[in-house]
C-alpha atoms as a PDB file:
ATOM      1  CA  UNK A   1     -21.490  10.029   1.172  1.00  0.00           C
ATOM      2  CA  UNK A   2     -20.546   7.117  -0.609  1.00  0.00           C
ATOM      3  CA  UNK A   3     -21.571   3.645   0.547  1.00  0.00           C
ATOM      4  CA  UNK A   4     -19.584   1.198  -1.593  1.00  0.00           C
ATOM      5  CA  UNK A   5     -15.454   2.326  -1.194  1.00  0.00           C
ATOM      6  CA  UNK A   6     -13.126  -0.229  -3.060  1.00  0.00           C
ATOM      7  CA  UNK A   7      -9.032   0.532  -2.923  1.00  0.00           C
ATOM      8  CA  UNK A   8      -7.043  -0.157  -6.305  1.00  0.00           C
ATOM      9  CA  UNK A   9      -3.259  -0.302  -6.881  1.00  0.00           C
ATOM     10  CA  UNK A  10      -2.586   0.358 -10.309  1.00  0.00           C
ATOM     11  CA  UNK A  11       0.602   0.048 -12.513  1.00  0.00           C
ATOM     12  CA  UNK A  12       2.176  -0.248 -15.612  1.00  0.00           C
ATOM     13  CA  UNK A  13       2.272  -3.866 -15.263  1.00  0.00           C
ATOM     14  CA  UNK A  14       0.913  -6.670 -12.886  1.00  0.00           C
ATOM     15  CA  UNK A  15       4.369  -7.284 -11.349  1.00  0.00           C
ATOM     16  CA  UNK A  16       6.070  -3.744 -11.392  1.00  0.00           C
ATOM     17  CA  UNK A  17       5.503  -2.337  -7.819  1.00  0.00           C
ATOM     18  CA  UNK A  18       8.078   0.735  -8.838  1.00  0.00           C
ATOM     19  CA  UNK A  19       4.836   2.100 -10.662  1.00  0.00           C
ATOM     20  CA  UNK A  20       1.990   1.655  -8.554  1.00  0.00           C
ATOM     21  CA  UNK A  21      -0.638   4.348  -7.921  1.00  0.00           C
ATOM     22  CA  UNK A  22      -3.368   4.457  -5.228  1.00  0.00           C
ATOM     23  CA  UNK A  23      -7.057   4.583  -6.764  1.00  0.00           C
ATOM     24  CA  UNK A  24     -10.165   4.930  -4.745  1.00  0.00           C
ATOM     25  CA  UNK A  25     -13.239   3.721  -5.973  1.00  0.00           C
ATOM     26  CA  UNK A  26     -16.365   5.315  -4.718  1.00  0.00           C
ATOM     27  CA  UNK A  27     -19.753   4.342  -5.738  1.00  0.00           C
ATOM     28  CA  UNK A  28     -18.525   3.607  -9.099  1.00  0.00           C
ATOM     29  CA  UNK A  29     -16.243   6.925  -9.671  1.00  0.00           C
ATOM     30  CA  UNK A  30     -12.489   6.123  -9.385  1.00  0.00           C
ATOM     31  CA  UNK A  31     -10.248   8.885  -7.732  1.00  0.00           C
ATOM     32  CA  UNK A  32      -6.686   9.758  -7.480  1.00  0.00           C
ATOM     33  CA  UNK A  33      -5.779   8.540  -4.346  1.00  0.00           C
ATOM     34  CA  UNK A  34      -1.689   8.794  -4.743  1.00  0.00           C
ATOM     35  CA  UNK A  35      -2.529  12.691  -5.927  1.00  0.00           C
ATOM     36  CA  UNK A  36      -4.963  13.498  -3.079  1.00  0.00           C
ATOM     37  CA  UNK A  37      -2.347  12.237  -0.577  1.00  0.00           C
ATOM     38  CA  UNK A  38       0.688  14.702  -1.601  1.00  0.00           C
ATOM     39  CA  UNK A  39      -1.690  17.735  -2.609  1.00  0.00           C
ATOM     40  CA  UNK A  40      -2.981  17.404   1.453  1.00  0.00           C
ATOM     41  CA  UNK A  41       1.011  17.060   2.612  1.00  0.00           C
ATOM     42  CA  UNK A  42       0.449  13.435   3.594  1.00  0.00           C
ATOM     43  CA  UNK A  43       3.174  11.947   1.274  1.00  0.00           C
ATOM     44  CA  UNK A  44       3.281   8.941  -0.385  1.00  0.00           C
ATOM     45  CA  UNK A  45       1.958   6.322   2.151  1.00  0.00           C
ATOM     46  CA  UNK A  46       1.277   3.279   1.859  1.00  0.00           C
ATOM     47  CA  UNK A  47      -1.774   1.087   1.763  1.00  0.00           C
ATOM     48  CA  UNK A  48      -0.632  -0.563   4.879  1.00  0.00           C
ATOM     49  CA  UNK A  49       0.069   2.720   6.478  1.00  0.00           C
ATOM     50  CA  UNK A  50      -3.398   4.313   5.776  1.00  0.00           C
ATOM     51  CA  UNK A  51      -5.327   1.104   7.130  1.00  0.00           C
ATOM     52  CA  UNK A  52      -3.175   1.437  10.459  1.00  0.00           C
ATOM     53  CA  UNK A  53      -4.269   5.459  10.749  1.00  0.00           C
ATOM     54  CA  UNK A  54      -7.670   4.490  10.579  1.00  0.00           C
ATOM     55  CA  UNK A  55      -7.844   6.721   7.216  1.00  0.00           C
ATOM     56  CA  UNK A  56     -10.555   4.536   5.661  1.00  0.00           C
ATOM     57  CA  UNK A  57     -12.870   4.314   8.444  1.00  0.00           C
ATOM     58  CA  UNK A  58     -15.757   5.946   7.592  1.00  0.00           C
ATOM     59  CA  UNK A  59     -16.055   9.509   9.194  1.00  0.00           C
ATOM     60  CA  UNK A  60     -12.348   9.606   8.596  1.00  0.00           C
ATOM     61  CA  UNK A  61     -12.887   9.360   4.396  1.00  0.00           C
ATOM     62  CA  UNK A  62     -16.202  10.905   4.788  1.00  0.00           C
ATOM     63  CA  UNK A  63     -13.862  14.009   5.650  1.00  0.00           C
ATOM     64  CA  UNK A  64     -11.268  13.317   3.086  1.00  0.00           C
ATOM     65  CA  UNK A  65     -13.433  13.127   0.358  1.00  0.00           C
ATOM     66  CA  UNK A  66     -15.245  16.596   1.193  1.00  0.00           C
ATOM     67  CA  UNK A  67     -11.817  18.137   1.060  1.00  0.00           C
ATOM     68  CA  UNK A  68     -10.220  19.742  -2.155  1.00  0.00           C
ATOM     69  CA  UNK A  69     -10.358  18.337  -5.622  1.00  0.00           C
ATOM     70  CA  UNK A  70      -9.940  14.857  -6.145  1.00  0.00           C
ATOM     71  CA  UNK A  71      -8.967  14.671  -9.820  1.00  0.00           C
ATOM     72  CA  UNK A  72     -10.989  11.746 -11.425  1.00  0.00           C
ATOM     73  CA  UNK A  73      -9.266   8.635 -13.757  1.00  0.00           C
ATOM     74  CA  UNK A  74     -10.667   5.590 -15.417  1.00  0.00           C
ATOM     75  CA  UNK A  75     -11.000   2.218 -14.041  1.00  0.00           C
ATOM     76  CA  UNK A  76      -7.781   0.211 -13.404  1.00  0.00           C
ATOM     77  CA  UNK A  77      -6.624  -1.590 -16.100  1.00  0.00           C
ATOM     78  CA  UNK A  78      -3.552  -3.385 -14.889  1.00  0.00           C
ATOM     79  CA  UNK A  79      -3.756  -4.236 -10.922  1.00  0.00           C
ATOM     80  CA  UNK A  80      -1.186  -5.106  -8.634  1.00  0.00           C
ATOM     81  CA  UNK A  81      -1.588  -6.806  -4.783  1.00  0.00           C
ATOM     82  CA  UNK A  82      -3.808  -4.606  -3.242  1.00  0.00           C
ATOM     83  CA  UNK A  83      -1.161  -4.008  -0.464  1.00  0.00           C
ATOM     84  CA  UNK A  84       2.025  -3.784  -0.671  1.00  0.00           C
ATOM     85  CA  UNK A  85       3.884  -7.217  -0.530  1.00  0.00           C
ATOM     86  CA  UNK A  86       6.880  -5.831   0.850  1.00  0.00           C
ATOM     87  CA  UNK A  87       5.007  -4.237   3.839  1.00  0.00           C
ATOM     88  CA  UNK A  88       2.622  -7.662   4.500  1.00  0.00           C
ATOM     89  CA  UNK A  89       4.436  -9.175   7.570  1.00  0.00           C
ATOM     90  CA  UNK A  90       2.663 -12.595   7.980  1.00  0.00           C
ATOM     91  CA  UNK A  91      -0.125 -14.856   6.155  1.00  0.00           C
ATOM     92  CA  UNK A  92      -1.952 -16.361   8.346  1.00  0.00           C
ATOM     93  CA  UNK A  93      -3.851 -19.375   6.792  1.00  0.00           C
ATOM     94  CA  UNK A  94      -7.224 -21.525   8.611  1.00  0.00           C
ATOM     95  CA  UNK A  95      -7.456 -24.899   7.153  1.00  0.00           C
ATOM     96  CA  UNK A  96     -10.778 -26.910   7.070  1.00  0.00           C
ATOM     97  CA  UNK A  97     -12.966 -24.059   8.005  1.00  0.00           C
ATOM     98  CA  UNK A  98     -15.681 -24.638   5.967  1.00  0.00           C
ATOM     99  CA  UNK A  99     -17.737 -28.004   6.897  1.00  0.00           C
ATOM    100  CA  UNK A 100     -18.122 -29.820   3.443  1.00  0.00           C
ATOM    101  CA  UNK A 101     -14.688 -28.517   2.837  1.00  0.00           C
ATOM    102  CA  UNK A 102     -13.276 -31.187   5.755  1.00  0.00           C
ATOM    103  CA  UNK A 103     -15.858 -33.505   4.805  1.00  0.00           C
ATOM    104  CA  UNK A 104     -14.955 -34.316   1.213  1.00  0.00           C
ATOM    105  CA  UNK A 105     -11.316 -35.110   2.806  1.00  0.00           C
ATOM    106  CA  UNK A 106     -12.663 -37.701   4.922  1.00  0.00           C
ATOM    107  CA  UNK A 107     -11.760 -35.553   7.498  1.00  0.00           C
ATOM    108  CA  UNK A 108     -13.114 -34.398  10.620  1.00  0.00           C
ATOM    109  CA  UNK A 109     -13.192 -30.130  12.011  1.00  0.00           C
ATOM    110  CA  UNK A 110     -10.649 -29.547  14.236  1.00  0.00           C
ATOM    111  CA  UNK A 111     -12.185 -28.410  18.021  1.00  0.00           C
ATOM    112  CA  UNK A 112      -9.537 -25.592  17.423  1.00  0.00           C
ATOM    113  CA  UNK A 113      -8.112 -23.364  14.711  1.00  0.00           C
ATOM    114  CA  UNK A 114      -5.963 -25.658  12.161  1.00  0.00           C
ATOM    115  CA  UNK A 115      -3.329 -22.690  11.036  1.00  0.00           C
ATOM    116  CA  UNK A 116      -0.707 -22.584   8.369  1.00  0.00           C
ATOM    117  CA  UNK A 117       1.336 -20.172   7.232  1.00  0.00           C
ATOM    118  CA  UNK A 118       2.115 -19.082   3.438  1.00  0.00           C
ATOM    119  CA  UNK A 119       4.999 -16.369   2.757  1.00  0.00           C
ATOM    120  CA  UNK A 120       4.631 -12.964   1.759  1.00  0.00           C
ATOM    121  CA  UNK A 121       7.105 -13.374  -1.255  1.00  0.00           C
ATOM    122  CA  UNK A 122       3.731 -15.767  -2.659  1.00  0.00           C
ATOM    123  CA  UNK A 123       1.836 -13.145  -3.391  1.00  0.00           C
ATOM    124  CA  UNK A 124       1.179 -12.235  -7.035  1.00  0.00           C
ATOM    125  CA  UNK A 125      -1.720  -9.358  -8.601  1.00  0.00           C
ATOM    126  CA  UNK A 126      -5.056 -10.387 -10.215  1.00  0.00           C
ATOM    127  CA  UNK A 127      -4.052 -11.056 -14.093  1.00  0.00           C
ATOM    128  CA  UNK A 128      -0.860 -13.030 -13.428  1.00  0.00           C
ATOM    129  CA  UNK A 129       0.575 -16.361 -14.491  1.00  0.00           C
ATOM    130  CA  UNK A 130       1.517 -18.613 -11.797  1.00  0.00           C
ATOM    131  CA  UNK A 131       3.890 -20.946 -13.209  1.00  0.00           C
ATOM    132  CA  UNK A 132       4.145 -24.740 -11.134  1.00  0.00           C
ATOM    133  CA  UNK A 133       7.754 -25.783 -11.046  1.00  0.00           C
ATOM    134  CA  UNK A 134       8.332 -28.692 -13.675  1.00  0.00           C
ATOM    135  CA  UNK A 135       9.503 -31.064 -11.108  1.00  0.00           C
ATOM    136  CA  UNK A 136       6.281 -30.776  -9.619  1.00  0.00           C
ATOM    137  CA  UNK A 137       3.802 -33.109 -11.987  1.00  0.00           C
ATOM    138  CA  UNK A 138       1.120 -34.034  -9.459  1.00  0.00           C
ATOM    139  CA  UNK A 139      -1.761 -32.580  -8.220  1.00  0.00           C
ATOM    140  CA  UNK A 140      -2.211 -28.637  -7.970  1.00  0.00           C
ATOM    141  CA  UNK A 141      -5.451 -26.929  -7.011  1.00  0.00           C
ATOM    142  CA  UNK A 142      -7.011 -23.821  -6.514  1.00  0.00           C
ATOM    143  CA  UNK A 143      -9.155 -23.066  -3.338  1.00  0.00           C
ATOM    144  CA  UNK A 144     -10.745 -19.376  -2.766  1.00  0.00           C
ATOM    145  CA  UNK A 145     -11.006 -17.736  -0.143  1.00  0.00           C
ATOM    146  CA  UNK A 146     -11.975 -14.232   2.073  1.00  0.00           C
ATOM    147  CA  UNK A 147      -8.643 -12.500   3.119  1.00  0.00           C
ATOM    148  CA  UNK A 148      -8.777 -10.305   6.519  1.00  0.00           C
ATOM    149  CA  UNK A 149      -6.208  -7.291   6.175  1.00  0.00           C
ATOM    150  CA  UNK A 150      -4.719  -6.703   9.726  1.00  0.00           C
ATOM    151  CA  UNK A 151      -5.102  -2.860  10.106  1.00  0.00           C
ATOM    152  CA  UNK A 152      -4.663  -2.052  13.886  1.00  0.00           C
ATOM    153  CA  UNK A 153      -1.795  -4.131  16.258  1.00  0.00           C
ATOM    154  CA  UNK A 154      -2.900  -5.956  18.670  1.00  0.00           C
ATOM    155  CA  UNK A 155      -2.048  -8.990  21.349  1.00  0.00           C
ATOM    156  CA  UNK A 156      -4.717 -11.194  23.225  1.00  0.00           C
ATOM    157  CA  UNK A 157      -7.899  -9.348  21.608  1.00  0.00           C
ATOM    158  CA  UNK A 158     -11.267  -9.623  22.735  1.00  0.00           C
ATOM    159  CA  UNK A 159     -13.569 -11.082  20.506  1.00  0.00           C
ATOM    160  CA  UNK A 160     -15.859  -8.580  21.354  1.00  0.00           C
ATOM    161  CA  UNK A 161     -12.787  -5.863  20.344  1.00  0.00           C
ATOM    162  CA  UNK A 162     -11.484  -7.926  17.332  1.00  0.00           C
ATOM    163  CA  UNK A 163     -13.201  -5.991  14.386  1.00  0.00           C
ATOM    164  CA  UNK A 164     -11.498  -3.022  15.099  1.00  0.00           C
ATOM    165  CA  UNK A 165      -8.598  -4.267  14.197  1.00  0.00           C
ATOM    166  CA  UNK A 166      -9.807  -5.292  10.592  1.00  0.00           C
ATOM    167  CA  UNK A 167      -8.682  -2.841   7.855  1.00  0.00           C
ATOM    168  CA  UNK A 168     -10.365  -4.743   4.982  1.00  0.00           C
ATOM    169  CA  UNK A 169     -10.900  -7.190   2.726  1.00  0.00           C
ATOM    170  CA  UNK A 170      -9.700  -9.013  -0.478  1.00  0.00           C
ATOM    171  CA  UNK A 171      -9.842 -11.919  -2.107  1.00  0.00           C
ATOM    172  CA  UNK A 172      -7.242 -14.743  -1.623  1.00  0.00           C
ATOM    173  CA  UNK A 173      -6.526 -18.208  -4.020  1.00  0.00           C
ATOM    174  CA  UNK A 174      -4.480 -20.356  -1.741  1.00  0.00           C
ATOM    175  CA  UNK A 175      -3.261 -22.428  -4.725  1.00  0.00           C
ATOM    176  CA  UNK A 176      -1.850 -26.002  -3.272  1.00  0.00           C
ATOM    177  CA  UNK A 177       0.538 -28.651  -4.339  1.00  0.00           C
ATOM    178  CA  UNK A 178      -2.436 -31.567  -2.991  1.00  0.00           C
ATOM    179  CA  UNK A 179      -0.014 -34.614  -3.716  1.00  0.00           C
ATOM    180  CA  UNK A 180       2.823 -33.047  -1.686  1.00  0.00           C
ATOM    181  CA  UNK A 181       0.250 -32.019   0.822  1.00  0.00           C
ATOM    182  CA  UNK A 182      -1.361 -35.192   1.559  1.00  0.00           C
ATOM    183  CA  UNK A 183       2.384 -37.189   1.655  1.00  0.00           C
ATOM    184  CA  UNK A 184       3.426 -34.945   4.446  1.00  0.00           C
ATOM    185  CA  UNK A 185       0.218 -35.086   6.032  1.00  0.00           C
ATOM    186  CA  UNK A 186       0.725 -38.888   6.044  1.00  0.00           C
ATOM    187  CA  UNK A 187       4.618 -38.244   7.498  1.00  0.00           C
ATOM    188  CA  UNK A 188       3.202 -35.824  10.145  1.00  0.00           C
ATOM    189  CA  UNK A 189       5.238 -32.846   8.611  1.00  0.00           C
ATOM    190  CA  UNK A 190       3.560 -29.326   8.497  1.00  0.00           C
ATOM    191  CA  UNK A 191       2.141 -27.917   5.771  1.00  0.00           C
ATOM    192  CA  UNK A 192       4.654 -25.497   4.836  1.00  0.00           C
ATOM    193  CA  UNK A 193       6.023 -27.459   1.575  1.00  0.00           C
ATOM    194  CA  UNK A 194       2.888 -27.578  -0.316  1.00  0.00           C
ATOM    195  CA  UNK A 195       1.826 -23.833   0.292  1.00  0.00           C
ATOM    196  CA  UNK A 196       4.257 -21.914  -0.558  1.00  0.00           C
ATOM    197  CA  UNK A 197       6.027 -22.836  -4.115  1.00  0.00           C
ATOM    198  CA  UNK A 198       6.196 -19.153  -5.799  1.00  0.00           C
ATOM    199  CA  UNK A 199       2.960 -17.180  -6.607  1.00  0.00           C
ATOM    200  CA  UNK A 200       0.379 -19.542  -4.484  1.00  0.00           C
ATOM    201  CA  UNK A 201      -0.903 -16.519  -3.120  1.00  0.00           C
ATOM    202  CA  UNK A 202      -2.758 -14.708  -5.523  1.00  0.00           C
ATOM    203  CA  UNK A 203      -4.288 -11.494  -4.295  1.00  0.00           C
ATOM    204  CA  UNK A 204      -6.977  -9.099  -4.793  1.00  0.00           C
ATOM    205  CA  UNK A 205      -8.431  -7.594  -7.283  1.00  0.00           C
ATOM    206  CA  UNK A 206      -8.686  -4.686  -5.267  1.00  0.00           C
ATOM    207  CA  UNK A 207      -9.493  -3.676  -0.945  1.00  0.00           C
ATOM    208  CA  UNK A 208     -12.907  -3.209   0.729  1.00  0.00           C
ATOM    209  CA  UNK A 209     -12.262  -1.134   3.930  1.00  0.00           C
ATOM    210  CA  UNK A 210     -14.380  -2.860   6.649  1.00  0.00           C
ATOM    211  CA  UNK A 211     -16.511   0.241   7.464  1.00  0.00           C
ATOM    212  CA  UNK A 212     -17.591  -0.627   3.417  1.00  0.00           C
ATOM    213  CA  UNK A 213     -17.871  -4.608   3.704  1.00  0.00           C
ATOM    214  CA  UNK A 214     -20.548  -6.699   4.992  1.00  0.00           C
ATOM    215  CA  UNK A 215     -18.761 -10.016   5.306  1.00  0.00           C
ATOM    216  CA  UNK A 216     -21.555 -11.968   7.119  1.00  0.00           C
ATOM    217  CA  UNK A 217     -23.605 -12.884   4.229  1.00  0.00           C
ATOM    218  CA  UNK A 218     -21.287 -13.168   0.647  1.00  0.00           C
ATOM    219  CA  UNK A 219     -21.081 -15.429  -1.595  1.00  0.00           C
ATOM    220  CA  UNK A 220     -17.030 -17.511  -2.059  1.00  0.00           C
ATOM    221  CA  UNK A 221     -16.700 -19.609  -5.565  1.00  0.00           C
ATOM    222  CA  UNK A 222     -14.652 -20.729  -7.567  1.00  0.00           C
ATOM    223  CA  UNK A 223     -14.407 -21.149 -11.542  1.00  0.00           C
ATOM    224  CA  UNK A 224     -12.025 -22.579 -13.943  1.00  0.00           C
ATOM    225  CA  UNK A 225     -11.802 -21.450 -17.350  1.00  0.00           C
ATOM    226  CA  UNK A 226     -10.498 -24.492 -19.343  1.00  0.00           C
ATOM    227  CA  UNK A 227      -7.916 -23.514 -22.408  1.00  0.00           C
ATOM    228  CA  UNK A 228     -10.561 -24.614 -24.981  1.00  0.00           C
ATOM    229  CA  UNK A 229     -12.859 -21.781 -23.799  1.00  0.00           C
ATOM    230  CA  UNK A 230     -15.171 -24.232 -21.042  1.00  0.00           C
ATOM    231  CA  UNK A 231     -15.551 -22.690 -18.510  1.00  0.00           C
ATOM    232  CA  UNK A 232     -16.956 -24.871 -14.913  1.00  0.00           C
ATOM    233  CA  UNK A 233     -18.024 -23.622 -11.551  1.00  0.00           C
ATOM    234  CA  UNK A 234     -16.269 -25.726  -8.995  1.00  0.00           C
ATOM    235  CA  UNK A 235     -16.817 -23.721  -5.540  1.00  0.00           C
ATOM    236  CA  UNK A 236     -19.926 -21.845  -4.738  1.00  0.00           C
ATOM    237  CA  UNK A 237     -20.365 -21.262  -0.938  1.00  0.00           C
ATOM    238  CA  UNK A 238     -21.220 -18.698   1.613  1.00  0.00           C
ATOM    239  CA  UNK A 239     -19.215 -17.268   4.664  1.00  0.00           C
ATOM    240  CA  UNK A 240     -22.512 -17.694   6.780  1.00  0.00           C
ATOM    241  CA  UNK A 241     -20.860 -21.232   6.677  1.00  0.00           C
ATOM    242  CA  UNK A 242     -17.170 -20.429   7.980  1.00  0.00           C
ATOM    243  CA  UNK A 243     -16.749 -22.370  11.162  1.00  0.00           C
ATOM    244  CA  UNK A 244     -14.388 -19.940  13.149  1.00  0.00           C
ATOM    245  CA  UNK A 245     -15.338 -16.909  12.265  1.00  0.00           C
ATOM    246  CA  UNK A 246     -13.529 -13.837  11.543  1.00  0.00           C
ATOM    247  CA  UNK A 247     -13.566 -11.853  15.114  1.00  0.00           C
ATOM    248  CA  UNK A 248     -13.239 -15.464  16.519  1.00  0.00           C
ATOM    249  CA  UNK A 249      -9.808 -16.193  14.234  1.00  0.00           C
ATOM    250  CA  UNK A 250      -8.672 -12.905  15.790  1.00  0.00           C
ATOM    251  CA  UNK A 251      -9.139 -13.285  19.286  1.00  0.00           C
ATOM    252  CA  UNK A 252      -7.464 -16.911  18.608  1.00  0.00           C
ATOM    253  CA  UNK A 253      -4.561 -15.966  16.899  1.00  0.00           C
ATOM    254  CA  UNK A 254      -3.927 -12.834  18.724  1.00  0.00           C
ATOM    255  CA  UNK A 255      -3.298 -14.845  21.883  1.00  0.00           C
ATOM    256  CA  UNK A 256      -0.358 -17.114  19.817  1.00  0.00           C
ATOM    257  CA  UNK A 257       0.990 -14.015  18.487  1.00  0.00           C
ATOM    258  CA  UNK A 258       0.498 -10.214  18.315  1.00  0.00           C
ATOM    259  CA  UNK A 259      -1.179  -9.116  15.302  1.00  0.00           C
ATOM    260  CA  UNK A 260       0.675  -6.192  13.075  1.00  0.00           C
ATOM    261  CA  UNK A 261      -0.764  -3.809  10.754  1.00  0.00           C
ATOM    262  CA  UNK A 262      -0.408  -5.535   7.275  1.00  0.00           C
ATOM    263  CA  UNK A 263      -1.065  -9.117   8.231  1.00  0.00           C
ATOM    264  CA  UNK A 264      -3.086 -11.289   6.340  1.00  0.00           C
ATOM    265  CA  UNK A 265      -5.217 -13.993   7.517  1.00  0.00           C
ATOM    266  CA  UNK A 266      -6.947 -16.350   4.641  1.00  0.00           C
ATOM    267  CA  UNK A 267     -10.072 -17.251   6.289  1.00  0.00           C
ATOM    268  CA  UNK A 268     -10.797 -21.059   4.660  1.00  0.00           C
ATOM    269  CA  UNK A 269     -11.668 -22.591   1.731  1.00  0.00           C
ATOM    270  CA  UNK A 270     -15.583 -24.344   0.827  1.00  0.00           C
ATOM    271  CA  UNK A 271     -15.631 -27.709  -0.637  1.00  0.00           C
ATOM    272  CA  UNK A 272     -14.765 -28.071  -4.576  1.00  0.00           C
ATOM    273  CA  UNK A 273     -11.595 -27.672  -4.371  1.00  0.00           C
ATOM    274  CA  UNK A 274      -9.529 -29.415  -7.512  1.00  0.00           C
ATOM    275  CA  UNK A 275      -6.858 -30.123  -9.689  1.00  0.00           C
ATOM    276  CA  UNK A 276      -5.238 -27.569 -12.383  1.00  0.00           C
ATOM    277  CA  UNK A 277      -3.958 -28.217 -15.534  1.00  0.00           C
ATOM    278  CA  UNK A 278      -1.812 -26.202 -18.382  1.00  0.00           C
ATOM    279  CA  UNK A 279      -3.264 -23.107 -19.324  1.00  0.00           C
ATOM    280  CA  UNK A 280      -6.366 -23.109 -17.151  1.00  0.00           C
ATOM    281  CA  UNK A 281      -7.610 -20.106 -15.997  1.00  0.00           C
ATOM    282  CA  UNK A 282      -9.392 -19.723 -12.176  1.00  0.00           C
ATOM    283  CA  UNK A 283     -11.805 -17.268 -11.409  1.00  0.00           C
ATOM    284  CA  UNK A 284     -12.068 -16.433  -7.504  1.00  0.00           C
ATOM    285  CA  UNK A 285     -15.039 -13.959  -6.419  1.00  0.00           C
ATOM    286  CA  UNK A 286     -16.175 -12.767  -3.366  1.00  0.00           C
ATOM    287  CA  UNK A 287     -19.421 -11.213  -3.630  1.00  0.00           C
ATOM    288  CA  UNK A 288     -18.652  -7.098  -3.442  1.00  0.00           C
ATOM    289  CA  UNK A 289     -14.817  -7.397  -3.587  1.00  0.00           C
ATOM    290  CA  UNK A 290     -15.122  -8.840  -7.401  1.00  0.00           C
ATOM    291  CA  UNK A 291     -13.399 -11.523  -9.419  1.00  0.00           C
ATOM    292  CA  UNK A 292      -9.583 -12.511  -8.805  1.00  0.00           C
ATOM    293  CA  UNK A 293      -7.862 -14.308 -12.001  1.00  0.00           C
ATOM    294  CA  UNK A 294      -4.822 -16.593 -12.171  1.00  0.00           C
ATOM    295  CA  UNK A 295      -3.630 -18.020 -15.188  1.00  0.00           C
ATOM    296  CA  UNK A 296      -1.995 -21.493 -14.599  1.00  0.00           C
ATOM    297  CA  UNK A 297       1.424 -22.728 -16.735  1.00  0.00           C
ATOM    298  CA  UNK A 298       2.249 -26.091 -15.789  1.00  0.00           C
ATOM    299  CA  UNK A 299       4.978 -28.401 -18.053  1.00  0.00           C
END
């Protein structure tokens, strides 16, 4: 039975959701998923709607890969948001999570979650251009980080209870308008502003069901590909060093707010973060989830 499981959602292009397919990826084979799911009478569900039926725990797609014949395709080559934007309900953001992160702000970890939001219509596919609005000639920077997929509801959680509510994994660049930040952080205004122009949520490249994810020990960076080909390493951290961790960030939010199937929480950035310019290229990993690219167009 397989032991690394990886979720795709393939289409014609990057930003045509009329086209998308499910792929599974399982140790290295990639599998019809959208086929397997109306040959078995399931439909066409959703990513969103599989994580909340449990399908991708383990004993559950240990038994749906034994059945029938799963007809075999090639690797993605264009990949959308690994679930489906119009089904993600909130994005739940933790801000200075990460130590040195606080630290190179001159700024001290709060004694309690720090939590922003970001808005679903953000979200744009591995491969994409992110274009910064031309009024906006300050400061813009990437900052990577591990995204928690929401896959079972629930309201004042345990921590002891929280990972089953986890339905996987992805990688998240919570691209942010610094200058803007910073000037309402001065005025005491939230957040809001600076997070969310349009496509500062880049997402994926593709899902790790939590049965299939170790997240205690991986490895978060960051690159930036310059336009002339450079190419420098700006983030390089480990999620051993998130300061609320992830059953922790459950159990915290879940008592603001119930948690829904299809939620996202961005679990914090390391220190490194920095500024963008025209035609730069970032390059977010997460060790076993892969590398998530944005292309920047600024001017």
């Amino acid at each position: 039975m397989p032991s690394n499981v990886r979720i795709h959602r393939e289409g014609s292009s990057a930003s045509d959701a009329r086209a998308a397919r499910l792929i599974l990826e399982a140790d290295g084979r990639f599998l019809d998923l959208s086929e397997h799911l109306r040959e078995s009478g399931a439909g066409e569900l959703s990513v969103v709607q599989l994580l909340a039926e449990g399908w991708f725990e383990r004993a559950r797609l240990e038994r749906e890969l034994s059945r029938g014949k799963w007809r075999e395709r090639a690797a993605p080559s264009t990949r959308q948001v690994p679930i489906e934007p119009e089904r993600v309900g909130k994005i739940l953001a933790l801000g200075k999570n990460f130590r040195e992160h606080a630290a190179e702000f001159g700024e001290a970890v709060p004694e309690e979650p720090l939590v922003f939001n970001k808005l679903p219509e953000t979200l744009r596919a591995d491969g994409e251009t992110v274009r910064v609005p031309a009024w906006y000639e300050a400061r813009f920077d990437h900052e990577v980080e591990l995204a928690v997929v929401i896959g079972r509801a629930g309201h004042a959680i345990a921590e002891a209870d929280a990972m089953a509510h986890v339905g996987g994994y992805t990688v998240a660049n919570d691209l942010t308008a610094r200058t803007l930040q910073g000037q309402d952080r001065n005025l005491k205004y939230p957040w809001f502003r600076s997070k969310n122009f349009e496509g500062s949520c880049p997402l994926g490249p593709c899902l790790a069901p939590r049965d299939f994810l170790d997240i205690s020990g991986l490895r978060v960076s960051a690159r930036v590909r310059h336009a002339g080909g450079a190419e420098e390493l700006r983030q390089d951290s480990n999620t051993r060093d998130l300061i609320v961790t992830v059953p922790a960030a459950i159990a915290w939010l879940s008592r603001q707010f119930t948690l829904r199937p299809g939620d996202v929480l961005l679990m914090g950035t390391p220190a490194g973060v920095g500024p963008l310019v025209d035609g730069d290229e970032t390059l977010c990993a997460i060790e076993g989830l892969g590398e998530l690219r944005t292309k920047i167009a600024r001017g």
